[in-house]
N, C-alpha and C. Protein backbone atom coordinates (compact mmCIF):
# COMPACT_ATOMS: atom_id res chain seq x y z
N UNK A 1 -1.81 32.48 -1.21
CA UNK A 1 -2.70 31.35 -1.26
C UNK A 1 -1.93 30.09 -1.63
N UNK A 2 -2.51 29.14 -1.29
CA UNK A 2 -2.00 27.73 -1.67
C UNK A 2 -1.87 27.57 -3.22
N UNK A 3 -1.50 25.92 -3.39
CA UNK A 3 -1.49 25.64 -5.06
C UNK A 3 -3.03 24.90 -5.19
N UNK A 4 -3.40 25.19 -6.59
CA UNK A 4 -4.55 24.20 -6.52
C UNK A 4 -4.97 22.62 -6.03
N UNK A 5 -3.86 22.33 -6.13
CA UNK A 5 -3.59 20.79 -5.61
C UNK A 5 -3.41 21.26 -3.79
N UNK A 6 -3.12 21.50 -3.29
CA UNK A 6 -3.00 21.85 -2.18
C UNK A 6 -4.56 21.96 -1.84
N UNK A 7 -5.29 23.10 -2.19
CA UNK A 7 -7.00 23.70 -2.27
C UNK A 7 -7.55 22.23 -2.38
N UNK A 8 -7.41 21.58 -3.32
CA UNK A 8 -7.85 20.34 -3.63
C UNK A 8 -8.12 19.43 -2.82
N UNK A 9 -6.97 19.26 -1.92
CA UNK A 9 -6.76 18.51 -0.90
C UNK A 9 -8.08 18.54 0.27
N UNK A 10 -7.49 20.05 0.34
CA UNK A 10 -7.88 20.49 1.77
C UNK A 10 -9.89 20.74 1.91
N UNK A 11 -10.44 20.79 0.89
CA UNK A 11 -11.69 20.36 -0.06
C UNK A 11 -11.99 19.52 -0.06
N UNK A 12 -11.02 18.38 -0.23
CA UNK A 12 -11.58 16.90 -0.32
C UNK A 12 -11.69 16.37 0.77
N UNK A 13 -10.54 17.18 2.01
CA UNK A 13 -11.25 16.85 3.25
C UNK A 13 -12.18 17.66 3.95
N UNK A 14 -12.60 18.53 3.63
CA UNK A 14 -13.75 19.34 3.89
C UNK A 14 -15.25 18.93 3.09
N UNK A 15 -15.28 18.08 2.42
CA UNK A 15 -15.88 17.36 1.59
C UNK A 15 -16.34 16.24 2.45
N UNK A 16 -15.54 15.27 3.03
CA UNK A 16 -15.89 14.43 3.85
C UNK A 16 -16.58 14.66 4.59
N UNK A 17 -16.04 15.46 5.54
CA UNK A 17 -16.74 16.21 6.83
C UNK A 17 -18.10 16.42 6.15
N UNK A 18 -18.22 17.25 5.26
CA UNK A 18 -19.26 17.99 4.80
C UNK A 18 -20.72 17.03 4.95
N UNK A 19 -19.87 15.96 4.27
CA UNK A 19 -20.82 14.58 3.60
C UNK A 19 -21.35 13.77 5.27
N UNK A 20 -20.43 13.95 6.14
CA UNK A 20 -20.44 12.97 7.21
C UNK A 20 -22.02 14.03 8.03
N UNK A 21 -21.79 15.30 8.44
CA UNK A 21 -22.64 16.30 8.78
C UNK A 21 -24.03 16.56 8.23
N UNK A 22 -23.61 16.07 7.19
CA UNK A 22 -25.85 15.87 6.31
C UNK A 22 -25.90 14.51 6.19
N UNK A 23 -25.09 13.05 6.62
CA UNK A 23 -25.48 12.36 7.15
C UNK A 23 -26.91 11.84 7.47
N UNK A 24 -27.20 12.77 8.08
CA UNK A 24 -28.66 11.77 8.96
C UNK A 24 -29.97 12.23 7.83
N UNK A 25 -29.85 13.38 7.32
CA UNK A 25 -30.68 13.36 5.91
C UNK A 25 -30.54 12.46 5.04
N UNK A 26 -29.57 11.79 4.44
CA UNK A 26 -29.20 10.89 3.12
C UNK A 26 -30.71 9.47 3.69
N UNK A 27 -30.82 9.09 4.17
CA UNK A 27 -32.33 8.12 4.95
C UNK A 27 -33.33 8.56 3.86
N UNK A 28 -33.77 10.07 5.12
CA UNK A 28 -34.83 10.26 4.11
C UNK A 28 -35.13 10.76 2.55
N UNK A 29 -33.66 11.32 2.40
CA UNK A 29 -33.96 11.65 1.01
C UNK A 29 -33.88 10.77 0.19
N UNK A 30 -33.10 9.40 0.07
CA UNK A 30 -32.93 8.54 -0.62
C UNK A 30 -34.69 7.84 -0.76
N UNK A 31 -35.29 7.53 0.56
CA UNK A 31 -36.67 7.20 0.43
C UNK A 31 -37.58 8.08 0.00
N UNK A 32 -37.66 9.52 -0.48
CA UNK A 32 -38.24 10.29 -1.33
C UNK A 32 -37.61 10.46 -2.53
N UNK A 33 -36.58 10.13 -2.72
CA UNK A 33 -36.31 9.56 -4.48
C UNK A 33 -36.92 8.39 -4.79
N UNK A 34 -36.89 7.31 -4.10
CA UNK A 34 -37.41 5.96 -4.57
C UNK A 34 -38.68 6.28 -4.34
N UNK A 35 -39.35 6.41 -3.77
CA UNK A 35 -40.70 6.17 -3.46
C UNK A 35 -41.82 7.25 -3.61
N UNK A 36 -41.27 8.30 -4.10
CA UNK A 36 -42.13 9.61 -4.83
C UNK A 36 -41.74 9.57 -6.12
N UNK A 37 -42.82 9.77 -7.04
CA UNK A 37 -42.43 9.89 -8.33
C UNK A 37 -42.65 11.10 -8.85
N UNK A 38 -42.68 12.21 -8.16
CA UNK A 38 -42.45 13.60 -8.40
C UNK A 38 -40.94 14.16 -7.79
N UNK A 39 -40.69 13.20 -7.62
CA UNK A 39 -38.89 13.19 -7.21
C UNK A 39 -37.77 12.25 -7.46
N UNK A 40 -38.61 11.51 -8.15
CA UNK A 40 -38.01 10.11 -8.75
C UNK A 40 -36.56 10.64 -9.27
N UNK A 41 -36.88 11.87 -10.35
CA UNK A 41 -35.75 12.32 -10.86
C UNK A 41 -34.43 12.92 -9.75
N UNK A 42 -34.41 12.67 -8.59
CA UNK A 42 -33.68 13.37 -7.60
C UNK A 42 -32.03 12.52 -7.55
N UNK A 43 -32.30 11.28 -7.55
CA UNK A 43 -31.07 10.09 -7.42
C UNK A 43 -30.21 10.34 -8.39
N UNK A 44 -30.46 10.82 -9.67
CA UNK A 44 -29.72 11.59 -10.86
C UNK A 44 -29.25 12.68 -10.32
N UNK A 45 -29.57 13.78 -9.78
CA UNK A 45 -29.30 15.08 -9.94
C UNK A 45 -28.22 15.07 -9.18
N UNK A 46 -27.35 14.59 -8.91
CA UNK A 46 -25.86 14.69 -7.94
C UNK A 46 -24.81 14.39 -9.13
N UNK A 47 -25.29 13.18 -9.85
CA UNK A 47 -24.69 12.56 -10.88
C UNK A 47 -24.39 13.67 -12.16
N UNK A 48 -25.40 13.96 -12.71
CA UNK A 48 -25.38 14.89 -13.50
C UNK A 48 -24.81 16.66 -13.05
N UNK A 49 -24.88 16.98 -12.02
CA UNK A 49 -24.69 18.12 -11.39
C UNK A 49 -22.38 17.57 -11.51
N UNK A 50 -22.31 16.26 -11.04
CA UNK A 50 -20.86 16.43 -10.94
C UNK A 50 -20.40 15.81 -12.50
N UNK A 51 -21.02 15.35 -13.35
CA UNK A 51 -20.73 15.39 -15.24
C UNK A 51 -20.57 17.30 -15.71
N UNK A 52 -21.50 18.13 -15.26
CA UNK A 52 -21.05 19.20 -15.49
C UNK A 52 -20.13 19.77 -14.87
N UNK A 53 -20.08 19.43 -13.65
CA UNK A 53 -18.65 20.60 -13.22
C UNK A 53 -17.20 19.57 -14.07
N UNK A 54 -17.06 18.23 -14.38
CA UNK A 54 -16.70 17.40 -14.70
C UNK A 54 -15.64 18.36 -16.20
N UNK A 55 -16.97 18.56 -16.70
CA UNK A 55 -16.76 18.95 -18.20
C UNK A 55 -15.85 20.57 -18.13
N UNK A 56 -15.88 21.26 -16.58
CA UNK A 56 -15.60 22.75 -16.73
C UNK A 56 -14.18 22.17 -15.72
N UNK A 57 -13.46 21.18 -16.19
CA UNK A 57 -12.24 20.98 -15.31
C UNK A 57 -11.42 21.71 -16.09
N UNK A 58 -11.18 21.53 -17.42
CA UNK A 58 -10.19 22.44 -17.72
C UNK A 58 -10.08 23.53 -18.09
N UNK A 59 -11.22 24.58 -17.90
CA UNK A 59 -11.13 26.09 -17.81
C UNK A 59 -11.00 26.20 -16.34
N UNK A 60 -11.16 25.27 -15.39
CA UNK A 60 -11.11 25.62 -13.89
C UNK A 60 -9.66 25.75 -13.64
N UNK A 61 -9.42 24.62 -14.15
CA UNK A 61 -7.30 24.39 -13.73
C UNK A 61 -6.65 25.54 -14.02
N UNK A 62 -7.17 26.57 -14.97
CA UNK A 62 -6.27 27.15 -15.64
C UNK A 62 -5.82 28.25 -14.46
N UNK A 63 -7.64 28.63 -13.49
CA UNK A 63 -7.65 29.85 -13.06
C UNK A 63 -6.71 29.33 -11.70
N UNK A 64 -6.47 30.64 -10.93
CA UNK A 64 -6.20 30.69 -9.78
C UNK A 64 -7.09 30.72 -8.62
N UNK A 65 -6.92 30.16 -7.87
CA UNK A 65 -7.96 29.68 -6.34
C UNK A 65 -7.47 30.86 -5.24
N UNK A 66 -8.63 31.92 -5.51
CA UNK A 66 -8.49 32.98 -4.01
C UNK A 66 -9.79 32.39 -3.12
N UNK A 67 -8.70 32.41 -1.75
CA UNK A 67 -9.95 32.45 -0.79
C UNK A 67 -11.02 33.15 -0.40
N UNK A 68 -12.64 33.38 -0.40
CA UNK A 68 -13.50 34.19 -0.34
C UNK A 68 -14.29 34.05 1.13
N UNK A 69 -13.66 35.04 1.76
CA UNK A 69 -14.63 34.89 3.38
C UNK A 69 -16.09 35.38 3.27
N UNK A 70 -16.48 35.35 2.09
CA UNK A 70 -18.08 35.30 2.11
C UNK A 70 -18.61 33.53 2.16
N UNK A 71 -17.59 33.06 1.55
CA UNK A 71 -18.14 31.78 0.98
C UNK A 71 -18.39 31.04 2.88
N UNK A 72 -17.34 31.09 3.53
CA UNK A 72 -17.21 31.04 4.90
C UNK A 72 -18.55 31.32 5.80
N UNK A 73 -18.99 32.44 5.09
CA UNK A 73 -20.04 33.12 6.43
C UNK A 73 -21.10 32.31 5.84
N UNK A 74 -21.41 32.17 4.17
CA UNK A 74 -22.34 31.25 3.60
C UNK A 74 -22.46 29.95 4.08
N UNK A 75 -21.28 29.18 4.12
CA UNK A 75 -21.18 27.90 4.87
C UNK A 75 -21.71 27.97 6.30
N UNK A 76 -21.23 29.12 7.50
CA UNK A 76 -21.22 29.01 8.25
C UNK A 76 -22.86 29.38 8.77
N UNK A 77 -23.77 30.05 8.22
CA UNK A 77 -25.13 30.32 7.92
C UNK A 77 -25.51 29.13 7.66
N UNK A 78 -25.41 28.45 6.97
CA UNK A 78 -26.18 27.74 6.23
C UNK A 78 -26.21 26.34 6.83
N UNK A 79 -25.13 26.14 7.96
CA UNK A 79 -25.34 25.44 8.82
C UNK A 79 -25.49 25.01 10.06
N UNK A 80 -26.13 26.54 10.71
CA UNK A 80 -27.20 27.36 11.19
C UNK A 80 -28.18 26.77 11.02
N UNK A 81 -28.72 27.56 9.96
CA UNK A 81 -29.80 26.99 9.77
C UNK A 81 -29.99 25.20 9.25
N UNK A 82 -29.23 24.89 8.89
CA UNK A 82 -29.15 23.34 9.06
C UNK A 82 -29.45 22.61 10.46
N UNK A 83 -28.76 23.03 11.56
CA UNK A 83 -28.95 22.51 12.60
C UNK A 83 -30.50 22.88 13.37
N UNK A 84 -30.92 24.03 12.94
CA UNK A 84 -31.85 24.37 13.61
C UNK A 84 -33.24 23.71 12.66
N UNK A 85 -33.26 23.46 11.49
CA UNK A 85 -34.16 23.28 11.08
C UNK A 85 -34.14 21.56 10.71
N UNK A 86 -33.41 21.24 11.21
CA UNK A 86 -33.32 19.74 11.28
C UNK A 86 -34.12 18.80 12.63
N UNK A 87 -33.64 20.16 13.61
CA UNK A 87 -33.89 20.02 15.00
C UNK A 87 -35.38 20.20 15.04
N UNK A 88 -35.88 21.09 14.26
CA UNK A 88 -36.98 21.62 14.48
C UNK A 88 -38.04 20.27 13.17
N UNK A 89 -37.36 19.40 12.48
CA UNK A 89 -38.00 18.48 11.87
C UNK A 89 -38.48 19.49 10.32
N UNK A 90 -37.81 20.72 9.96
CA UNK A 90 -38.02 21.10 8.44
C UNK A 90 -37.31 20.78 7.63
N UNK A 91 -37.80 19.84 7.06
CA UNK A 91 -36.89 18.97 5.89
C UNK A 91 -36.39 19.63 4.96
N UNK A 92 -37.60 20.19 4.55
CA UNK A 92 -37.33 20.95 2.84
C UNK A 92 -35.97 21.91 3.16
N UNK A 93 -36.32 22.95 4.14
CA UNK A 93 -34.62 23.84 4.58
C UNK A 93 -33.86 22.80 4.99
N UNK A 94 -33.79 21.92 5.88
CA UNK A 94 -32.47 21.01 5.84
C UNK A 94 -31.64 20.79 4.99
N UNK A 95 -32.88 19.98 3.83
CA UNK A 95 -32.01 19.64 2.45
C UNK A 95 -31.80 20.86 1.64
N UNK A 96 -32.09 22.14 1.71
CA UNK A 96 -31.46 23.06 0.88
C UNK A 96 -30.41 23.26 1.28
N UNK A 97 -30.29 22.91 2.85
CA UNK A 97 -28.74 23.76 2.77
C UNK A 97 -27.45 23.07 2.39
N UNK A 98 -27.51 21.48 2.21
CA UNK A 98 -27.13 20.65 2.05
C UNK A 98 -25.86 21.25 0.33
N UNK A 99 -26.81 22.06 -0.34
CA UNK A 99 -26.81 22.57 -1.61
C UNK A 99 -25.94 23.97 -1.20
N UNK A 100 -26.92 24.93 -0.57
CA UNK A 100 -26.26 26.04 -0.01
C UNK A 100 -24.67 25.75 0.87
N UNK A 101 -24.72 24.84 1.56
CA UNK A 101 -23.24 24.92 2.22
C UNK A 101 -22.43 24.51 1.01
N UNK A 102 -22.48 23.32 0.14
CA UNK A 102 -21.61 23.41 -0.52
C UNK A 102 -21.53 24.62 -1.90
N UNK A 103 -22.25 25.14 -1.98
CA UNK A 103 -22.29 26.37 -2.85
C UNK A 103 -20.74 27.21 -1.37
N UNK A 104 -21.21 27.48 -0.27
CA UNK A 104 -20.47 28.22 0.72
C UNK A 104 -18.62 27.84 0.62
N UNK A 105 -18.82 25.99 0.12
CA UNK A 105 -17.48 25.65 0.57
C UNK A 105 -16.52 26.27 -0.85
N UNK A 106 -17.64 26.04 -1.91
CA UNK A 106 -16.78 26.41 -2.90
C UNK A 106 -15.90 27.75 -3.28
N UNK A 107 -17.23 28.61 -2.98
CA UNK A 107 -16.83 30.03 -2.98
C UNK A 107 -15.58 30.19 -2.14
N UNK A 108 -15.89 29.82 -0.65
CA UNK A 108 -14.04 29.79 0.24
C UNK A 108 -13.25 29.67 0.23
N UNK A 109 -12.67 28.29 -0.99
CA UNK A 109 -12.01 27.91 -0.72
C UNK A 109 -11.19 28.46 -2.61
N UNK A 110 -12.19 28.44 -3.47
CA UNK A 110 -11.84 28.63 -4.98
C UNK A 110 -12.09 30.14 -5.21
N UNK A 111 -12.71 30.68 -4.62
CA UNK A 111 -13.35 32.55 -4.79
C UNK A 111 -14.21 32.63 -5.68
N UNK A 112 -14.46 33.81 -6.02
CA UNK A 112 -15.45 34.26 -6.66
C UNK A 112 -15.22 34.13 -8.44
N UNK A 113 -14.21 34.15 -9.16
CA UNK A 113 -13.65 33.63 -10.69
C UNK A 113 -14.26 32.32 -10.68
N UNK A 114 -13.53 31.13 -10.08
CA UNK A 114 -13.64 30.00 -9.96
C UNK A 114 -15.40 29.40 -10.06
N UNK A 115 -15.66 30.34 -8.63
CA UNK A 115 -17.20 29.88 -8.68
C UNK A 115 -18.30 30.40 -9.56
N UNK A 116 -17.64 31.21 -10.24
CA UNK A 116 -18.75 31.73 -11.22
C UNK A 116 -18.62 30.57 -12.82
N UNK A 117 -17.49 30.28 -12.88
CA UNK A 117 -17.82 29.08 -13.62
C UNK A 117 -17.97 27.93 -13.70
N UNK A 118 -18.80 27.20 -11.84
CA UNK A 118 -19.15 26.12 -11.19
C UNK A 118 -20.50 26.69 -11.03
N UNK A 119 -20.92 27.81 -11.15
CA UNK A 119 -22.67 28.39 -10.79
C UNK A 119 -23.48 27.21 -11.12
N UNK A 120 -23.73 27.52 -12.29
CA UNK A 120 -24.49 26.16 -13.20
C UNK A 120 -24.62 25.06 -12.51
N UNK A 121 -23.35 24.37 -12.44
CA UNK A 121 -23.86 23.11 -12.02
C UNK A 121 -23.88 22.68 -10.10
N UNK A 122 -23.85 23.82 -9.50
CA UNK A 122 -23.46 23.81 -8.15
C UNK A 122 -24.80 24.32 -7.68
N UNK A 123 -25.84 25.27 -8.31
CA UNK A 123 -27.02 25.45 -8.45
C UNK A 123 -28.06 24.57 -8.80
N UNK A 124 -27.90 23.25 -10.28
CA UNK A 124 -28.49 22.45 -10.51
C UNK A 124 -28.38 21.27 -9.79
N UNK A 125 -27.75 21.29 -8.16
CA UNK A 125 -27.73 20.28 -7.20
C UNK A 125 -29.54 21.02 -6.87
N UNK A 126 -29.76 21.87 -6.92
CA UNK A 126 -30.68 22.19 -6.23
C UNK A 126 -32.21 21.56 -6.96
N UNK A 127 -32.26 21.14 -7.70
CA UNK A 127 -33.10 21.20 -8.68
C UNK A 127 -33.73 19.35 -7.95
């Protein structure tokens, strides 16, 4: 496997992509944060979701980054059903998977050690 800085990299450009691909959701979800107040709390939850993984940087550094081809098939599912339920105008699954793929990228690229102590806050995107 690579070095973490290497993983890092190659994440941060898989990250882009990631971000560029749920794209055409960021519209409407931004206008159901502002303008629902049973979701008001939503414009936070990215913020706070990356203060916790924030805080688990240095038990993360320590571990080693194996690649997990589950995390792969998770990603690769999950944006599946992304495309199809976008197409098909189901929001609510759109924006889960938004959560679910990057739950997928992490597991792939960091494994299963890594992501078990990103659960928490890689889960509370979902919220």
């Amino acid at each position: 496997m690579g070095t973490f800085k290497t993983i890092s990299i190659k994440t941060g450009l898989l990250l882009l992509l990631w971000a560029a691909v749920f794209f055409p959701l960021y519209p409407g979800l931004f206008e159901t944060w502002l303008n629902d107040s049973n979701n008001s709390h939503g414009i936070l939850v990215p913020f706070i979701a990356a203060f916790f993984i924030w805080q688990k940087r240095d038990e993360v550094k320590d571990l080693s980054p194996q690649m997990d081809l589950r995390g792969a098939l998770l990603f690769i599912a999950s944006l599946v059903v992304y495309i199809l339920s976008f197409a098909g105008a189901i929001a609510v699954a759109a924006r889960s998977m938004i959560v679910f793929s990057l739950i997928g990228l992490v597991l792939y690229n960091y494994g299963p050690v890594i992501f078990k102590k990103l659960a928490f806050p890689l889960f509370f995107f979902y919220s």
